[in-house]
Protein backbone atom coordinates (compact mmCIF):
# COMPACT_ATOMS: atom_id res chain seq x y z
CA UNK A 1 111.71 105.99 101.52
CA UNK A 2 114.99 104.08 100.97
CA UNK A 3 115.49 100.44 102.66
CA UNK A 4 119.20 99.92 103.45
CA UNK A 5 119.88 96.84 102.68
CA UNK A 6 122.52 95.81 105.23
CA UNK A 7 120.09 96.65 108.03
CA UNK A 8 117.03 94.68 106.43
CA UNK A 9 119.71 91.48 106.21
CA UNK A 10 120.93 92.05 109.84
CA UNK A 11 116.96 91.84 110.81
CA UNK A 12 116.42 88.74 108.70
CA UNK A 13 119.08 87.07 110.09
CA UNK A 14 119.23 87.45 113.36
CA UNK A 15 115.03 86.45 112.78
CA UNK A 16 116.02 83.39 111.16
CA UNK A 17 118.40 82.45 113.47
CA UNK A 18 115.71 83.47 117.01
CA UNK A 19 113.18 81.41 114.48
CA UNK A 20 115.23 78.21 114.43
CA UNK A 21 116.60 77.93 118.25
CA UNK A 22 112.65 78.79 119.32
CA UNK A 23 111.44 75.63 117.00
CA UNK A 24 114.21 73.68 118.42
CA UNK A 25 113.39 74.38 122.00
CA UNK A 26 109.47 73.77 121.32
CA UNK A 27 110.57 70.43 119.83
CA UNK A 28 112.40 69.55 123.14
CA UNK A 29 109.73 70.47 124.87
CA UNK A 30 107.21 68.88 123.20
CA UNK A 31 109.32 65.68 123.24
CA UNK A 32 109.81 65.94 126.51
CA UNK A 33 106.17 65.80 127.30
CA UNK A 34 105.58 63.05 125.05
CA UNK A 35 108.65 60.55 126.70
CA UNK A 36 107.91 61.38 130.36
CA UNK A 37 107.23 57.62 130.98
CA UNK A 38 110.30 55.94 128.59
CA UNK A 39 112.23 56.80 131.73
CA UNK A 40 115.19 59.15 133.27
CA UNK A 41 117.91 58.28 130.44
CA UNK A 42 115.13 59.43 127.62
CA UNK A 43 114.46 62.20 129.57
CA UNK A 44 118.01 63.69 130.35
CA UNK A 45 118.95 62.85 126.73
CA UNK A 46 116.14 65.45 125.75
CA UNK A 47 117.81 67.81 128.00
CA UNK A 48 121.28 67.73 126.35
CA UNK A 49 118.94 68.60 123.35
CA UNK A 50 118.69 72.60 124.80
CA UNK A 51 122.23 72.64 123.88
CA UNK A 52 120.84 72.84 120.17
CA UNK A 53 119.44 75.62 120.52
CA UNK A 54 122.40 77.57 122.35
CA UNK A 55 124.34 78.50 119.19
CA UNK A 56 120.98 79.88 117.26
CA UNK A 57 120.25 81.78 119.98
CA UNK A 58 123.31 83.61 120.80
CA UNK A 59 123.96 84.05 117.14
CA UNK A 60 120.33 85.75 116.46
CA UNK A 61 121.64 88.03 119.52
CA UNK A 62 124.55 88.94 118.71
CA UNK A 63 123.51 89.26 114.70
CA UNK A 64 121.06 91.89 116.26
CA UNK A 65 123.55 93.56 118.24
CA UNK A 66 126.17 93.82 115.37
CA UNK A 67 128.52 91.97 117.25
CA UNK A 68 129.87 90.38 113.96
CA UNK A 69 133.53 89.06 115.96
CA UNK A 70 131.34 87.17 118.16
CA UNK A 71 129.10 86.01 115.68
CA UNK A 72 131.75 84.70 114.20
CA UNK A 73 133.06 83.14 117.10
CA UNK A 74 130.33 81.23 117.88
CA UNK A 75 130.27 79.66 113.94
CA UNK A 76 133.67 78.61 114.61
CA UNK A 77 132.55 77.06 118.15
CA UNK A 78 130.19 75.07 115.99
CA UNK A 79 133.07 74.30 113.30
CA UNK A 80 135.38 73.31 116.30
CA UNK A 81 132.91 70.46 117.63
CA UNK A 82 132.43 69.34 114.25
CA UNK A 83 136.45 69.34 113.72
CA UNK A 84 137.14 67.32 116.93
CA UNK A 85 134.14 64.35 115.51
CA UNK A 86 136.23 64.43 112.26
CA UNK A 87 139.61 64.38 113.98
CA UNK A 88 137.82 61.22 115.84
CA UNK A 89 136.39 59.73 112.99
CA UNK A 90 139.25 60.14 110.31
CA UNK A 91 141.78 57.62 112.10
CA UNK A 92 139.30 54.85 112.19
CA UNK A 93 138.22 54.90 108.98
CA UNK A 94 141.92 55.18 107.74
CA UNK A 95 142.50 51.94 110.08
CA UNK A 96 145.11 53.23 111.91
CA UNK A 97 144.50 51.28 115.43
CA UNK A 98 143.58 48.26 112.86
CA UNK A 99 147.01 48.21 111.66
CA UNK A 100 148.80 48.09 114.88
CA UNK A 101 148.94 44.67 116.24
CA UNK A 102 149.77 43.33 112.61
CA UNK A 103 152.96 43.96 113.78
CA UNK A 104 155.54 41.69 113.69
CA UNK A 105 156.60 39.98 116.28
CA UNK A 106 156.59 41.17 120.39
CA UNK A 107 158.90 43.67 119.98
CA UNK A 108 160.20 45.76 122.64
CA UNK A 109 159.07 48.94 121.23
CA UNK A 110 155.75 48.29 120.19
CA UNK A 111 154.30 48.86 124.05
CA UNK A 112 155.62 52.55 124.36
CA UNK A 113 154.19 52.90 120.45
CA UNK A 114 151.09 52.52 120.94
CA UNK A 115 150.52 53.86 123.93
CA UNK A 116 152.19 57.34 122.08
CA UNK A 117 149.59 56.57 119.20
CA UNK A 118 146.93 56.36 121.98
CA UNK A 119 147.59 59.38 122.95
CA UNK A 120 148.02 61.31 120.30
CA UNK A 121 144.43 60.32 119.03
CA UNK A 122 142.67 61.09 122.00
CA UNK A 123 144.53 64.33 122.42
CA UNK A 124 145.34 65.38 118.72
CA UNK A 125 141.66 65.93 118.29
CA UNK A 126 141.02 68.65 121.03
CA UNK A 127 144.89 70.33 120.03
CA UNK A 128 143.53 70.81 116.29
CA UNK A 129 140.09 72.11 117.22
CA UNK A 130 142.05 74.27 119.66
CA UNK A 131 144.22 75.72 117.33
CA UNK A 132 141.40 76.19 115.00
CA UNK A 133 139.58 78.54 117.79
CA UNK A 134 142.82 80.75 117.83
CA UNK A 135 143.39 81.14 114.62
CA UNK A 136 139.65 82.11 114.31
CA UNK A 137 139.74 84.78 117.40
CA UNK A 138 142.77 86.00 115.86
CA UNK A 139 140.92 86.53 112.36
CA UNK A 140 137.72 87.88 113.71
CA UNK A 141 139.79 89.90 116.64
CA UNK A 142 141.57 91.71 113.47
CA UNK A 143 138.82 91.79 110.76
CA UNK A 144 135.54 91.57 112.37
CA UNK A 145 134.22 94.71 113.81
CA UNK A 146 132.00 94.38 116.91
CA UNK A 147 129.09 97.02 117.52
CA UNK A 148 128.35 100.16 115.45
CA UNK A 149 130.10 101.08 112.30
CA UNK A 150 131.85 103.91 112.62
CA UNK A 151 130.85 106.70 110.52
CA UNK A 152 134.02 108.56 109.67
């Protein structure tokens, strides 16, 4: 009997993936048990937790179902949240809100400056991990088949 490979790697996959959002929900759980009395906040913390598991999940599901677009997808989900805490983090390490009021002088302009620079960091984030999304839906829309192979 032959094994087809691409069919034994779908099933470990989409195993490994099921295997690692079940251990992360029987961790929440089990942590949950153990901080019932550290309070509410410990408690709904643990709870935001789930949200761990969400992308394993869906991934071992759609992994099994050959859904390889929205597989995709929900990697680049993953890449997009990490992309918006780098688009956060990279400004403040480079100093840029540091470097403002070292500016000389009250000028007039400084004001309506910073307040664009304000801006533009709290939004710039959520515009780059948005453009990041459609540039990956176009790519897996175009590349990525989703389903059965056909066979022709």
């Amino acid at each position: 009997m032959r094994v087809d490979r691409n069919t034994s790697a779908r099933w470990l996959f989409s195993g490994l993936f099921a295997a690692v959002a079940v251990w992360s929900i029987v961790e929440t759980v089990i942590s949950l048990v153990r901080s019932r009395n550290e309070g509410w906040g410990a408690i709904l913390f643990l709870y935001f937790t789930f949200a761990l598991a969400t992308p394993f999940a869906m991934a071992a599901y759609f992994c099994f179902k050959r859904r390889y677009s929205d597989l995709f997808m929900v990697g680049a989900a993953v890449a997009a949240f990490v992309l918006v805490g780098l688009c956060f983090a990279i400004p403040q390490r480079l100093g840029v809100l540091d470097a403002a009021p070292r500016w000389q002088g009250g000028a007039p302009w400084r004001v309506p400056v910073m307040v664009v620079l304000s801006v533009l960091l709290c939004v710039g984030p959520f515009y780059v991990a948005g453009a990041f999304l459609r540039i990956c839906s176009r790519f897996a829309a175009r590349r990525l088949p989703n389903g059965e192979p056909s066979h022709s």
